[in-house]
PDB file of N, CA and C in Angstrom:
ATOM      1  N   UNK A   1     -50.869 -35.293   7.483  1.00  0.00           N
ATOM      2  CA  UNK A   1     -49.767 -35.463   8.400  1.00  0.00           C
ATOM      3  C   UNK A   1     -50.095 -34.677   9.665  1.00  0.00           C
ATOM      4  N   UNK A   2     -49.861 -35.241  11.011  1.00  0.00           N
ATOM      5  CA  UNK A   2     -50.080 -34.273  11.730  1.00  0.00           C
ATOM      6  C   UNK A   2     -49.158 -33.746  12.163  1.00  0.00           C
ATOM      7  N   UNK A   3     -49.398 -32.746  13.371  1.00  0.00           N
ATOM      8  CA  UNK A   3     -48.222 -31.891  13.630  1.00  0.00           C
ATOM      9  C   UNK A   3     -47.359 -31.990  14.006  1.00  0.00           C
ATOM     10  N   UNK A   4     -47.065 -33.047  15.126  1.00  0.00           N
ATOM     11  CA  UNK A   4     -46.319 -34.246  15.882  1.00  0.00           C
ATOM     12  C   UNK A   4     -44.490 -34.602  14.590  1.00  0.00           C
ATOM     13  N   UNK A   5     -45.940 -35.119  13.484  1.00  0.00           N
ATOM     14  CA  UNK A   5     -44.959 -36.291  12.271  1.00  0.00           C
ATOM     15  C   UNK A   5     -44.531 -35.284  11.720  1.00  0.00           C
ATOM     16  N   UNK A   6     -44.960 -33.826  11.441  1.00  0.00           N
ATOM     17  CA  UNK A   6     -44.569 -32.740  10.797  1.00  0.00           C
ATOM     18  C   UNK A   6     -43.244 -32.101  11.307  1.00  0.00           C
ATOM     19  N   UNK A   7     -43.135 -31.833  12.919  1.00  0.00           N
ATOM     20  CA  UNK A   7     -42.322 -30.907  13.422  1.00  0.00           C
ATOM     21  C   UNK A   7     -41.375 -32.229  13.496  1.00  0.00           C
ATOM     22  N   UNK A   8     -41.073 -33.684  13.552  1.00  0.00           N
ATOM     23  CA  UNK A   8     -40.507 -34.425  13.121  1.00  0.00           C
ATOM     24  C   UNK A   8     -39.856 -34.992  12.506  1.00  0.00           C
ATOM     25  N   UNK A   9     -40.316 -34.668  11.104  1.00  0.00           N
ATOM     26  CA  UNK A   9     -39.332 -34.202   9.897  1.00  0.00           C
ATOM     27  C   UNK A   9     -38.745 -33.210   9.892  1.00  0.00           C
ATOM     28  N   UNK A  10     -39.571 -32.013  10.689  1.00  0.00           N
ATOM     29  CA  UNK A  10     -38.815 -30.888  10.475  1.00  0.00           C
ATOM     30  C   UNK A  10     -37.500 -31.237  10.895  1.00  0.00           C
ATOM     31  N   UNK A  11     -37.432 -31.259  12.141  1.00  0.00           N
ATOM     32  CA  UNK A  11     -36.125 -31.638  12.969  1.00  0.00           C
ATOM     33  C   UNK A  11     -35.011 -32.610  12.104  1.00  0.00           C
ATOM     34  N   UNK A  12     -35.791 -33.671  11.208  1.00  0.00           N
ATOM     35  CA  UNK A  12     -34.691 -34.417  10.895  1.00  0.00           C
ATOM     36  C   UNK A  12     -33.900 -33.878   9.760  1.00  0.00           C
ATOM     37  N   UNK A  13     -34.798 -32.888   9.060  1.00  0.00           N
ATOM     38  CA  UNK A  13     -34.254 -32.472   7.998  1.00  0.00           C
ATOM     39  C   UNK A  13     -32.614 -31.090   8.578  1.00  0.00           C
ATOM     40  N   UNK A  14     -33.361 -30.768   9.640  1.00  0.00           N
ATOM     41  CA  UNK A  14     -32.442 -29.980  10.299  1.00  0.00           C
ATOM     42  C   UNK A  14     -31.246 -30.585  10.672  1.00  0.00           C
ATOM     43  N   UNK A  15     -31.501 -31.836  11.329  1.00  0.00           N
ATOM     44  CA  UNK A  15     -30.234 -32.055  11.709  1.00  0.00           C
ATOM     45  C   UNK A  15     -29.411 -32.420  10.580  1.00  0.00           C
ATOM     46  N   UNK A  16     -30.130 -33.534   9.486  1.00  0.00           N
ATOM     47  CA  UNK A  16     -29.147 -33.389   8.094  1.00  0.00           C
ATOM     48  C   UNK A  16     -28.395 -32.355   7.801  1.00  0.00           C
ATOM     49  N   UNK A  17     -29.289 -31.579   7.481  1.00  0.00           N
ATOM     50  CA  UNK A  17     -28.734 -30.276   7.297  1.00  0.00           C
ATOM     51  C   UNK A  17     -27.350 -29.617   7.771  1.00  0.00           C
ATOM     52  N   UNK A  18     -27.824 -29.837   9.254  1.00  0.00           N
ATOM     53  CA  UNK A  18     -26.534 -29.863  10.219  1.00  0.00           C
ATOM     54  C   UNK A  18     -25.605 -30.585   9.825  1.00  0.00           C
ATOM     55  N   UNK A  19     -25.301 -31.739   9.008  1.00  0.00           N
ATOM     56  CA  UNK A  19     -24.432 -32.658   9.315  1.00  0.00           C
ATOM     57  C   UNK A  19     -23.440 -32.477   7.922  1.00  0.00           C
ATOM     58  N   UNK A  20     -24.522 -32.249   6.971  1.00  0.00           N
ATOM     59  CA  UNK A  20     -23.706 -31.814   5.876  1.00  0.00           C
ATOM     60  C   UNK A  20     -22.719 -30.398   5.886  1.00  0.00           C
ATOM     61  N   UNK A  21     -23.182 -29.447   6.673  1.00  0.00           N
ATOM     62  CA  UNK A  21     -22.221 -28.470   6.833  1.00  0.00           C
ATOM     63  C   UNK A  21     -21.185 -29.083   7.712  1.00  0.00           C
ATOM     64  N   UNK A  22     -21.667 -29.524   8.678  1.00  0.00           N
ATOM     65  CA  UNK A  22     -20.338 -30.386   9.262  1.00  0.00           C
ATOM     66  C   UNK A  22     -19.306 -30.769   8.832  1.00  0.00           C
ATOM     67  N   UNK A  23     -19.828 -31.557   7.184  1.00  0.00           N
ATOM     68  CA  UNK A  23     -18.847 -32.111   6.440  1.00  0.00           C
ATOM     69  C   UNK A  23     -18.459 -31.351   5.437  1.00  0.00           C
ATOM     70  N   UNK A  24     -18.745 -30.700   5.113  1.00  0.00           N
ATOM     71  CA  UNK A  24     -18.108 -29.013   4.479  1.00  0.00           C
ATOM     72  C   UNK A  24     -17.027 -28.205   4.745  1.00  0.00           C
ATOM     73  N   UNK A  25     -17.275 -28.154   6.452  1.00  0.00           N
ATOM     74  CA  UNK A  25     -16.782 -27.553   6.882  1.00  0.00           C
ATOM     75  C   UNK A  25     -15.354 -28.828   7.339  1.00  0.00           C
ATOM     76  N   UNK A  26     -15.540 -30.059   7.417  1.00  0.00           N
ATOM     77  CA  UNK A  26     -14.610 -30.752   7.736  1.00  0.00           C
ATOM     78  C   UNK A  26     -13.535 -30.303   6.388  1.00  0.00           C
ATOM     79  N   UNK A  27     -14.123 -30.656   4.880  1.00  0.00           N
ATOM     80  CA  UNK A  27     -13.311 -30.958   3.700  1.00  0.00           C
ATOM     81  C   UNK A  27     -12.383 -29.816   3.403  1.00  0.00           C
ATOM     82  N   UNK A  28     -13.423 -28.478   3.797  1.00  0.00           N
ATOM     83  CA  UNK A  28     -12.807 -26.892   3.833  1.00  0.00           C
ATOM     84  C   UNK A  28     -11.385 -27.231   4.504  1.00  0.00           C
ATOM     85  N   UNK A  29     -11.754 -27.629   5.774  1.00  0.00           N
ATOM     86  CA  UNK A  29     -10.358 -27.340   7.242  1.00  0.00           C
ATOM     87  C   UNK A  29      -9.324 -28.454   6.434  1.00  0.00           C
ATOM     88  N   UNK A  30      -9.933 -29.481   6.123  1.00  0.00           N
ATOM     89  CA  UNK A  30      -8.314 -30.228   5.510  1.00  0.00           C
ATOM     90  C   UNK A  30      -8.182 -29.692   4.247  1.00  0.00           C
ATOM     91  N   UNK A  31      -8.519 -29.205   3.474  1.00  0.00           N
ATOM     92  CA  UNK A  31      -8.081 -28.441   2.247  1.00  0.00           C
ATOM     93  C   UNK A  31      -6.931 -27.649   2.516  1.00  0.00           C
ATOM     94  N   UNK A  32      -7.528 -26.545   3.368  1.00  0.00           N
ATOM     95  CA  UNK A  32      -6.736 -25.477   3.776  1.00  0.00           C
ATOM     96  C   UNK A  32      -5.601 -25.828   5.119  1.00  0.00           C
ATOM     97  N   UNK A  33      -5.788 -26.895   5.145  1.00  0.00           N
ATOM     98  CA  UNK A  33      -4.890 -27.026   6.757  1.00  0.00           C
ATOM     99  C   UNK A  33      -3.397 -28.153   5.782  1.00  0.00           C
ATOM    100  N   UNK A  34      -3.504 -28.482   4.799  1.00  0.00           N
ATOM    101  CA  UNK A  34      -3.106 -29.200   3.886  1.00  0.00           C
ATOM    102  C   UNK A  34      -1.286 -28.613   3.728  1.00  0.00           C
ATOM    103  N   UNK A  35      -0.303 -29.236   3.888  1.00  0.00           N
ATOM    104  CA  UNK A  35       0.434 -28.505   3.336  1.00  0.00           C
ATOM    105  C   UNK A  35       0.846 -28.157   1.830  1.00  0.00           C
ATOM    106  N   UNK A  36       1.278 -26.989   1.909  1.00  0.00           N
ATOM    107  CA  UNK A  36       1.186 -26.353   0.614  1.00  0.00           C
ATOM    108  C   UNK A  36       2.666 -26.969  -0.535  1.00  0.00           C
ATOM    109  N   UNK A  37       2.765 -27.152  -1.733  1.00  0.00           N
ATOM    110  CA  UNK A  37       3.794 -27.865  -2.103  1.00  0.00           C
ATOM    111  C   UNK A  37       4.900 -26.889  -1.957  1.00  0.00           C
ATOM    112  N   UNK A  38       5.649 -27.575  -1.463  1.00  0.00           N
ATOM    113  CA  UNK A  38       7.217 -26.142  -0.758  1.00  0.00           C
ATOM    114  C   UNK A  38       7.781 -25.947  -2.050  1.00  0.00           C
ATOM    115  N   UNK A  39       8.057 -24.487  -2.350  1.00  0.00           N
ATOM    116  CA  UNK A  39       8.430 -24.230  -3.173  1.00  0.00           C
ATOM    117  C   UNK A  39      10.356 -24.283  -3.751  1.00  0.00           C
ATOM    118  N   UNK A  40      10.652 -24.057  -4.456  1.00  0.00           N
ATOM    119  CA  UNK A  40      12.053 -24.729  -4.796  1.00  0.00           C
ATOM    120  C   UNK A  40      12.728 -23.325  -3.976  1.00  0.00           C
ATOM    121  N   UNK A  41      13.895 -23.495  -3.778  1.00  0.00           N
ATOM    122  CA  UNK A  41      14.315 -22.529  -2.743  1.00  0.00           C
ATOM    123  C   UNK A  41      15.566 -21.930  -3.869  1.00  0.00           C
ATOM    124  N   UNK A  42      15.548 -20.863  -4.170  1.00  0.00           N
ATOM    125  CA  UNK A  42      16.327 -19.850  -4.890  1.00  0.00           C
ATOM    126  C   UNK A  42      17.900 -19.950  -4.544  1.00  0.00           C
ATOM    127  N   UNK A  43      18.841 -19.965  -4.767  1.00  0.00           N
ATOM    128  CA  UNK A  43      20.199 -19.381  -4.256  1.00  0.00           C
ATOM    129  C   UNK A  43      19.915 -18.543  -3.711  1.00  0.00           C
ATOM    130  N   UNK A  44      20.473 -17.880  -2.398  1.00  0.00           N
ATOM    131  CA  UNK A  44      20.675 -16.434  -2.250  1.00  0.00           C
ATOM    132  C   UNK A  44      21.925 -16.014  -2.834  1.00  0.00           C
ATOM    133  N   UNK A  45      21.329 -14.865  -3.515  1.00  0.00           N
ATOM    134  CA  UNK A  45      22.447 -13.979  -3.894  1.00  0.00           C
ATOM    135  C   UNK A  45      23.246 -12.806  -3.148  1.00  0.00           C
ATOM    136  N   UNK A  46      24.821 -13.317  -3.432  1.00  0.00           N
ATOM    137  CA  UNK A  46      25.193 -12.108  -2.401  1.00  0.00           C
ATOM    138  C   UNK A  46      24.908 -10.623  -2.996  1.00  0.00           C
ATOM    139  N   UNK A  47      24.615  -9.352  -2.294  1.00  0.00           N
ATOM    140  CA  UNK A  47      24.451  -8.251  -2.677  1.00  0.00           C
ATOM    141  C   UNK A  47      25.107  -7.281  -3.607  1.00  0.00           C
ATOM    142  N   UNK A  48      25.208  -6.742  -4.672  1.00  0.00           N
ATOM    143  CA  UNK A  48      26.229  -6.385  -5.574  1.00  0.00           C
ATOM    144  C   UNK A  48      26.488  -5.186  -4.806  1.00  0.00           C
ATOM    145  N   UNK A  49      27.840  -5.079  -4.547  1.00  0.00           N
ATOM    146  CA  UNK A  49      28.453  -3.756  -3.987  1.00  0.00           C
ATOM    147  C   UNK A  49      27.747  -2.769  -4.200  1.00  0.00           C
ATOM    148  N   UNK A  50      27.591  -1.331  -3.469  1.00  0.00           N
ATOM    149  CA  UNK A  50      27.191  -0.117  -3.843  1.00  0.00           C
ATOM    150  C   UNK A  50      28.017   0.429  -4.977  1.00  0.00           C
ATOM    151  N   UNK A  51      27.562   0.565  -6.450  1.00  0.00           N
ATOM    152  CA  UNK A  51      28.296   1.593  -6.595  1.00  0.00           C
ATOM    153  C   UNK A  51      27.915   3.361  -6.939  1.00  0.00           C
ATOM    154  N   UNK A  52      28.974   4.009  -7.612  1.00  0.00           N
ATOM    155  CA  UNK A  52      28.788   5.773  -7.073  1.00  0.00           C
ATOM    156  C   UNK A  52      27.148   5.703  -8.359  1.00  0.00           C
ATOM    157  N   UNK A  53      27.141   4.817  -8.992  1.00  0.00           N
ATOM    158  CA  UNK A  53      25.815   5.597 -10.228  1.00  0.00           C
ATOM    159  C   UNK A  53      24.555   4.969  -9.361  1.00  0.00           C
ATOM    160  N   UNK A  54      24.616   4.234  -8.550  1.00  0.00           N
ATOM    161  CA  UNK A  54      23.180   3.962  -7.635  1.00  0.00           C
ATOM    162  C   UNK A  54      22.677   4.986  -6.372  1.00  0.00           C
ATOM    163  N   UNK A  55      23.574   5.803  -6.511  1.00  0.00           N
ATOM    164  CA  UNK A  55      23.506   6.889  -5.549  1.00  0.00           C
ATOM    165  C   UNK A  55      22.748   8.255  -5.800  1.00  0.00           C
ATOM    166  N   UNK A  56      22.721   7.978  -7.192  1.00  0.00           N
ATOM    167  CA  UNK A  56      21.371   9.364  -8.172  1.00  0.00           C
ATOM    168  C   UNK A  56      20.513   9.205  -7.277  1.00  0.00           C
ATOM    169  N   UNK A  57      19.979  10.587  -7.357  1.00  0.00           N
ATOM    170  CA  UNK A  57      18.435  10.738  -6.886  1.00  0.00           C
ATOM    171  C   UNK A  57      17.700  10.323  -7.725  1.00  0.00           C
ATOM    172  N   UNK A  58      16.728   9.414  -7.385  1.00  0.00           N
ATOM    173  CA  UNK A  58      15.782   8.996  -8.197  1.00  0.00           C
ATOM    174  C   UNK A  58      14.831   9.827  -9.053  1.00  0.00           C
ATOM    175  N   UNK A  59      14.499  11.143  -8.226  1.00  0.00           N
ATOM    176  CA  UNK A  59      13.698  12.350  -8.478  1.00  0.00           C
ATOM    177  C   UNK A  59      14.744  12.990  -9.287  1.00  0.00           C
ATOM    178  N   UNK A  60      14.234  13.705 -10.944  1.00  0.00           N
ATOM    179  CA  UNK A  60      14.774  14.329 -11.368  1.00  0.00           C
ATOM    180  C   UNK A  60      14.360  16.240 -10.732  1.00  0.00           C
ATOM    181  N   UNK A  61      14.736  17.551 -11.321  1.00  0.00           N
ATOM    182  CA  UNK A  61      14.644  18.478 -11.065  1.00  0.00           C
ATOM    183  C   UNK A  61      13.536  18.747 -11.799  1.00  0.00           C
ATOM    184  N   UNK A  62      13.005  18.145 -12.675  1.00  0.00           N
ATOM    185  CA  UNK A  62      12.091  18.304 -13.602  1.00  0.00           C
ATOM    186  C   UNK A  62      10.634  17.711 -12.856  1.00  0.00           C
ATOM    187  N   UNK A  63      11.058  16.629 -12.752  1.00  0.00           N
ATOM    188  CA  UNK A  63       9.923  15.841 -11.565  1.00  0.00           C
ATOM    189  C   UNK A  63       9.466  16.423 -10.275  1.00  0.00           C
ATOM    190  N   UNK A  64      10.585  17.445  -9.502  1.00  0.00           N
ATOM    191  CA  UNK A  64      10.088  17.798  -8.484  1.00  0.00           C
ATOM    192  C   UNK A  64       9.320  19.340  -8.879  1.00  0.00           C
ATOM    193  N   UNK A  65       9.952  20.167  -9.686  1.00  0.00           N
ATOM    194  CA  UNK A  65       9.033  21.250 -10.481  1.00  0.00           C
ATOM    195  C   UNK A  65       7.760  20.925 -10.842  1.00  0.00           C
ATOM    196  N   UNK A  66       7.393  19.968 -11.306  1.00  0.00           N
ATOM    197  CA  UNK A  66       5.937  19.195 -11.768  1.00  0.00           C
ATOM    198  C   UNK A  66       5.293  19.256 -10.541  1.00  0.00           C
ATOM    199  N   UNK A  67       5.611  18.488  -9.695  1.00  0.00           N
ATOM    200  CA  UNK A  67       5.076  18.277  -8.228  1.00  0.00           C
ATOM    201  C   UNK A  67       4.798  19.517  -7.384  1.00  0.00           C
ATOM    202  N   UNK A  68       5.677  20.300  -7.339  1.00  0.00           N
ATOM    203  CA  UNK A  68       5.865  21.714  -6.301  1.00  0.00           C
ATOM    204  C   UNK A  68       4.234  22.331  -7.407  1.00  0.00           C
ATOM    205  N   UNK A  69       4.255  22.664  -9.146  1.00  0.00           N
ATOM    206  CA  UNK A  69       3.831  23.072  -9.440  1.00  0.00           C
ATOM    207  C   UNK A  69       2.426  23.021  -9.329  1.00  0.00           C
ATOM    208  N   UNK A  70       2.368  21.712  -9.304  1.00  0.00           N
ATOM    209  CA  UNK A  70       0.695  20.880  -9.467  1.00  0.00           C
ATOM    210  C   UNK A  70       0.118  21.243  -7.755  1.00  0.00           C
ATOM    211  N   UNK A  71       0.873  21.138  -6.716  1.00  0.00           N
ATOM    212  CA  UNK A  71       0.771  21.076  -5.416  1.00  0.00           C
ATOM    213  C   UNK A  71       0.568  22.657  -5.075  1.00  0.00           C
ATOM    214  N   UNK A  72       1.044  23.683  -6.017  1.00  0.00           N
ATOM    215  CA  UNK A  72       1.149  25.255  -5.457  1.00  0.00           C
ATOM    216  C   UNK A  72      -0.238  25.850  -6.867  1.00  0.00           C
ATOM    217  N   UNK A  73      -0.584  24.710  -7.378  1.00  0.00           N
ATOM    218  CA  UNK A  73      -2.069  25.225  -8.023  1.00  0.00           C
ATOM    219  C   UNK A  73      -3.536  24.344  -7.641  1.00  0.00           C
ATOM    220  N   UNK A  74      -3.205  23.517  -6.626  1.00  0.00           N
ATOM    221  CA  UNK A  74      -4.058  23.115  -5.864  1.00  0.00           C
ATOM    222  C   UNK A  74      -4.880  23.906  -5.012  1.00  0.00           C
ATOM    223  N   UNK A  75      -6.326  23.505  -5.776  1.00  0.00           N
ATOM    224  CA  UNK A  75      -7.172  24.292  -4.526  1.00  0.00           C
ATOM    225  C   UNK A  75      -7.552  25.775  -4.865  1.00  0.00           C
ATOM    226  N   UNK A  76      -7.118  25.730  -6.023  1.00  0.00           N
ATOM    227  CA  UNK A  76      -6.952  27.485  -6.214  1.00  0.00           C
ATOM    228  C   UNK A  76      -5.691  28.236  -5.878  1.00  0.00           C
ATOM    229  N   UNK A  77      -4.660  27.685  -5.690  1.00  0.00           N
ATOM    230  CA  UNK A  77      -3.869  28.436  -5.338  1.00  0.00           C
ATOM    231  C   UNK A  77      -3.163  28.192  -3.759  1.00  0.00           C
ATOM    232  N   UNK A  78      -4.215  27.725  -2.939  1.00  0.00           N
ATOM    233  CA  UNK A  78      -4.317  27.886  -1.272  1.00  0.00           C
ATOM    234  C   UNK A  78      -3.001  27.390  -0.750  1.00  0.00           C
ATOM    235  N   UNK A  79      -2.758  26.622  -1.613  1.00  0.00           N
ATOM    236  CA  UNK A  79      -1.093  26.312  -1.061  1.00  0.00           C
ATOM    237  C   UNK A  79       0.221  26.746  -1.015  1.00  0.00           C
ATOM    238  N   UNK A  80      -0.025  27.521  -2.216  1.00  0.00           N
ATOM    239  CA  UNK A  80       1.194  27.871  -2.563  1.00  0.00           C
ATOM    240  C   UNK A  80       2.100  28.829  -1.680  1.00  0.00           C
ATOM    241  N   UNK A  81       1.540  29.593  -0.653  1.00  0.00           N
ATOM    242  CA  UNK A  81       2.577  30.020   0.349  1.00  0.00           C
ATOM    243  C   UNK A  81       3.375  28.548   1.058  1.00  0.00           C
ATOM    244  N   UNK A  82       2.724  27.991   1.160  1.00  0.00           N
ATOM    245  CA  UNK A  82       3.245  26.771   1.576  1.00  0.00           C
ATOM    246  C   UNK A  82       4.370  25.911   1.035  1.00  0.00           C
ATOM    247  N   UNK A  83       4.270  26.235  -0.096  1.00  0.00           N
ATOM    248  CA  UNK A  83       5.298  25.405  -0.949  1.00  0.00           C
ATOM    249  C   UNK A  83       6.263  26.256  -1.428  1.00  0.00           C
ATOM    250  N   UNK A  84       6.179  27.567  -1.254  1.00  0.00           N
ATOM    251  CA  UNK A  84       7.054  28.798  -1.805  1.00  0.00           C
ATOM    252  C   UNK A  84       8.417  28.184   0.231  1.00  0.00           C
ATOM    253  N   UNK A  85       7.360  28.535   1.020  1.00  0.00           N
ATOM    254  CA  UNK A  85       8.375  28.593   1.843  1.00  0.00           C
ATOM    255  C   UNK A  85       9.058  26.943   2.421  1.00  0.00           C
ATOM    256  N   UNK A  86       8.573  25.775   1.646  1.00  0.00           N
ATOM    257  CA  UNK A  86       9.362  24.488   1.715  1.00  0.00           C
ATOM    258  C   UNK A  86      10.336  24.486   0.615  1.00  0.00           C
ATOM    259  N   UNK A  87      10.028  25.179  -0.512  1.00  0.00           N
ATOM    260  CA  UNK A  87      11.381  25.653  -1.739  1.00  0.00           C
ATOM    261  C   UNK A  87      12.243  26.129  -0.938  1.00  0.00           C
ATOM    262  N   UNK A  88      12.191  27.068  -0.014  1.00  0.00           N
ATOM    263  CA  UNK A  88      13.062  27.702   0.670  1.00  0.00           C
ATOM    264  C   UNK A  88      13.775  27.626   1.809  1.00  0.00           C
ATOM    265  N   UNK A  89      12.971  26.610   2.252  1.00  0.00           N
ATOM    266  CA  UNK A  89      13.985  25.366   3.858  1.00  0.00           C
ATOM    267  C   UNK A  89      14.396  24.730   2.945  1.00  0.00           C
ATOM    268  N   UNK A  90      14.393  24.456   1.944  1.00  0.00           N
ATOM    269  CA  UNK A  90      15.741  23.481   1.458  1.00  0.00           C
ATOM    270  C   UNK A  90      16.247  24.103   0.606  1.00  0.00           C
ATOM    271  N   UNK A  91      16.673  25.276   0.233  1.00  0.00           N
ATOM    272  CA  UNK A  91      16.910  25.743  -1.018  1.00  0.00           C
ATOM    273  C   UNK A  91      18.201  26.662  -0.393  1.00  0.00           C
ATOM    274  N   UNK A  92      19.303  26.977  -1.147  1.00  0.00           N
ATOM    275  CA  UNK A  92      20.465  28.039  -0.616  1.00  0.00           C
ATOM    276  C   UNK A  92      19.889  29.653  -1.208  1.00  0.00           C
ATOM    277  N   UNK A  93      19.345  29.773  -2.011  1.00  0.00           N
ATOM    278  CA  UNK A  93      19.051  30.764  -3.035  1.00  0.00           C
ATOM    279  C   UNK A  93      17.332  30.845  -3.157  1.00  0.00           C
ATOM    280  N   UNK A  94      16.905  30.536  -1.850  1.00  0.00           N
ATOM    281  CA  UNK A  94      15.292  30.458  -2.282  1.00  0.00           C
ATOM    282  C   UNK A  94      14.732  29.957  -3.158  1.00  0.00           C
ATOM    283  N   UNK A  95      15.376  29.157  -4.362  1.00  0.00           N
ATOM    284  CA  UNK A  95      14.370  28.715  -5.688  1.00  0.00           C
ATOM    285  C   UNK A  95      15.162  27.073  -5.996  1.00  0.00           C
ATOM    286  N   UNK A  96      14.293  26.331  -6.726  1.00  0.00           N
ATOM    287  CA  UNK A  96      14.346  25.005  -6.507  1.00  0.00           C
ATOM    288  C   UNK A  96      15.899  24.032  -7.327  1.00  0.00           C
ATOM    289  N   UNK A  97      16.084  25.607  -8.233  1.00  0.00           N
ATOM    290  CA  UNK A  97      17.603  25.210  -8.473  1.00  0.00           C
ATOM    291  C   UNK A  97      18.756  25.262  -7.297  1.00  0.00           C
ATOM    292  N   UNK A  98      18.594  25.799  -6.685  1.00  0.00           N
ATOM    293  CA  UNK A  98      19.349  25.904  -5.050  1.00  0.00           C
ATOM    294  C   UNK A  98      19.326  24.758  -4.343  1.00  0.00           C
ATOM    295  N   UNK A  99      18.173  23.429  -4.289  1.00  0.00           N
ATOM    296  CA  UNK A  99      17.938  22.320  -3.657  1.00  0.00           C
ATOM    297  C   UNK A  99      19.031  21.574  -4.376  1.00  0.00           C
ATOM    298  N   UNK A 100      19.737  20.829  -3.249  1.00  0.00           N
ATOM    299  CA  UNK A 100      20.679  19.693  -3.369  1.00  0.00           C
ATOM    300  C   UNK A 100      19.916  18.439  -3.859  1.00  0.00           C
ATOM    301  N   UNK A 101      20.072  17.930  -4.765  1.00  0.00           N
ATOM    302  CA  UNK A 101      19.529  16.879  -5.606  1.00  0.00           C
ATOM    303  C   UNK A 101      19.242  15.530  -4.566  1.00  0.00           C
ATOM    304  N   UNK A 102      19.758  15.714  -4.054  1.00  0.00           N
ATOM    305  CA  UNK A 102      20.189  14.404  -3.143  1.00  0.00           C
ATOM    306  C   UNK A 102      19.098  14.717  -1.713  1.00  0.00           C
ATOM    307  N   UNK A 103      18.285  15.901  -1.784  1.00  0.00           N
ATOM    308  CA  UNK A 103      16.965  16.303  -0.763  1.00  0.00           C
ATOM    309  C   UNK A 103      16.195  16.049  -1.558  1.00  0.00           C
ATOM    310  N   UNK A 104      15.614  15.888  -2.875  1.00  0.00           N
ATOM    311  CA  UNK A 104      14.604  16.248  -3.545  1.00  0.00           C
ATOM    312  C   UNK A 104      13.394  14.940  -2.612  1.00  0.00           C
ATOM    313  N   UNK A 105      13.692  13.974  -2.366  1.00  0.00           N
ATOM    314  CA  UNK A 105      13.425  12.984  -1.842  1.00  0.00           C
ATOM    315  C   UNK A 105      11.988  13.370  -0.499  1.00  0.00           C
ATOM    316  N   UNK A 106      13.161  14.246   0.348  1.00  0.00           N
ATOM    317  CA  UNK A 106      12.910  15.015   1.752  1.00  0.00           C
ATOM    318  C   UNK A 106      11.533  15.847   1.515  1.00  0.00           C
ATOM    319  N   UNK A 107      11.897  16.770   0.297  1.00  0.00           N
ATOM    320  CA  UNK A 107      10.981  17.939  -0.242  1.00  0.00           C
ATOM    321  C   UNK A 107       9.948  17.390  -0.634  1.00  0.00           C
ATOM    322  N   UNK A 108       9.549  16.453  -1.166  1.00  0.00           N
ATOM    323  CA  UNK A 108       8.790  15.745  -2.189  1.00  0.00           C
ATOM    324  C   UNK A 108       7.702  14.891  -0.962  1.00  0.00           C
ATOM    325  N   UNK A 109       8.455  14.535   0.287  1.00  0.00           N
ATOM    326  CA  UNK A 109       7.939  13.549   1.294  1.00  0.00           C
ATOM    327  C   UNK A 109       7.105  15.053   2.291  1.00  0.00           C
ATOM    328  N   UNK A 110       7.539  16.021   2.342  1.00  0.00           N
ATOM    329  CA  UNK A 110       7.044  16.796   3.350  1.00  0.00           C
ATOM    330  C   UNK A 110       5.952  17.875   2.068  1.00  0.00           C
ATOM    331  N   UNK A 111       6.076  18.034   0.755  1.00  0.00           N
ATOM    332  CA  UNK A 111       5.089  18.100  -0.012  1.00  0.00           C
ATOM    333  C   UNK A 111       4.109  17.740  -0.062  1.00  0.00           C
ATOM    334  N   UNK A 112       4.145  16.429  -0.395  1.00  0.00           N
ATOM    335  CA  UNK A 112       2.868  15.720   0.109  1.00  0.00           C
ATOM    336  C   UNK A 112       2.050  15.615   1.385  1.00  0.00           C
ATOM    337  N   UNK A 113       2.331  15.922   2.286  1.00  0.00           N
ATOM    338  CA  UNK A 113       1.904  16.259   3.509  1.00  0.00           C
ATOM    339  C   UNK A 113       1.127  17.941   3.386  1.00  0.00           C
ATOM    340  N   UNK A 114       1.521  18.749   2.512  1.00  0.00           N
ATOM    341  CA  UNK A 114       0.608  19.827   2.859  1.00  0.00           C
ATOM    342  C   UNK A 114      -0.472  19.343   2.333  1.00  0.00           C
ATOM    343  N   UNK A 115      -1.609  19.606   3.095  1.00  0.00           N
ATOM    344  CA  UNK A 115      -3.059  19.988   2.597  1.00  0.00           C
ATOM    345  C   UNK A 115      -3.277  18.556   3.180  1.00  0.00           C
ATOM    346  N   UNK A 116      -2.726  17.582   3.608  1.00  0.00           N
ATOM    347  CA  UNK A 116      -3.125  16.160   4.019  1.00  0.00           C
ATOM    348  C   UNK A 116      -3.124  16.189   5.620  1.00  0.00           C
ATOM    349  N   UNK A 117      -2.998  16.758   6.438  1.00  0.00           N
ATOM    350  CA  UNK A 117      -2.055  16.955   7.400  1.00  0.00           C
ATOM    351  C   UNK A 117      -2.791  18.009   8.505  1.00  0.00           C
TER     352      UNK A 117
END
C-alpha cells in the first residue's frame, strides 16, 4: 500500500470514527434531554400546630457533658480553658447545671468551633 492509499484510510477511518461519537453523543443528549415521568404529586399537608412537648431541647444535659468532656480532653487537654470559660458565658453558677436547657443548642454550636476556627 502506499502512503498516499495509507494516510487515506487513515483519514476515513477517522472520520467514521468521528461520526459514531456524533451519534453517541446525539442518543446521550435525547436520553437525558427526555422528559422524566412526572411524578404523582402528594397532598400537601397542612402543618400540625406547635405544640408545648416539641419545644424540648433536643440536646439532653447528658449529651452536652459528653461533648464539653470529649472537647476539654482534646489534644491533651489544650482546650479545656476554653470550654471551662464557654460553661461559663452560658451558665448562672459557672457549671453546666446552671445552662438553660433551651441554650444547650448555642453551647454545643460555638463548641464545635473551638480548635476549628
Amino acid at each position: 500500500m502506499s502512503r498516499v492509499k495509507e494516510l487515506n484510510q487513515i483519514l476515513d477511518d477517522m472520520v467514521e470514527a468521528g461520526n459514531k461519537m456524533i451519534e453517541a453523543a446525539n442518543a446521550l443528549k435525547e436520553y437525558f434531554s427526555s422528559p422524566a415521568e412526572p411524578k404523582p404529586e402528594k397532598p400537601k399537608e397542612e402543618p400540625a400546630p406547635a405544640r408545648k412537648e416539641e419545644t424540648k431541647p433536643s440536646l439532653t444535659k447528658e449529651d452536652v457533658r459528653m461533648l464539653l468532656s470529649a472537647k476539654s480532653t482534646e489534644d491533651e487537654g489544650k482546650y479545656k480553658p476554653q470550654v471551662k470559660a464557654l460553661v461559663q458565658k452560658y451558665s448562672k453558677d459557672r457549671k453546666l447545671s446552671g445552662v438553660n436547657p433551651e441554650q444547650y443548642g448555642a453551647l454545643t454550636k460555638e463548641l464545635e468551633a473551638i480548635g476549628n476556627g
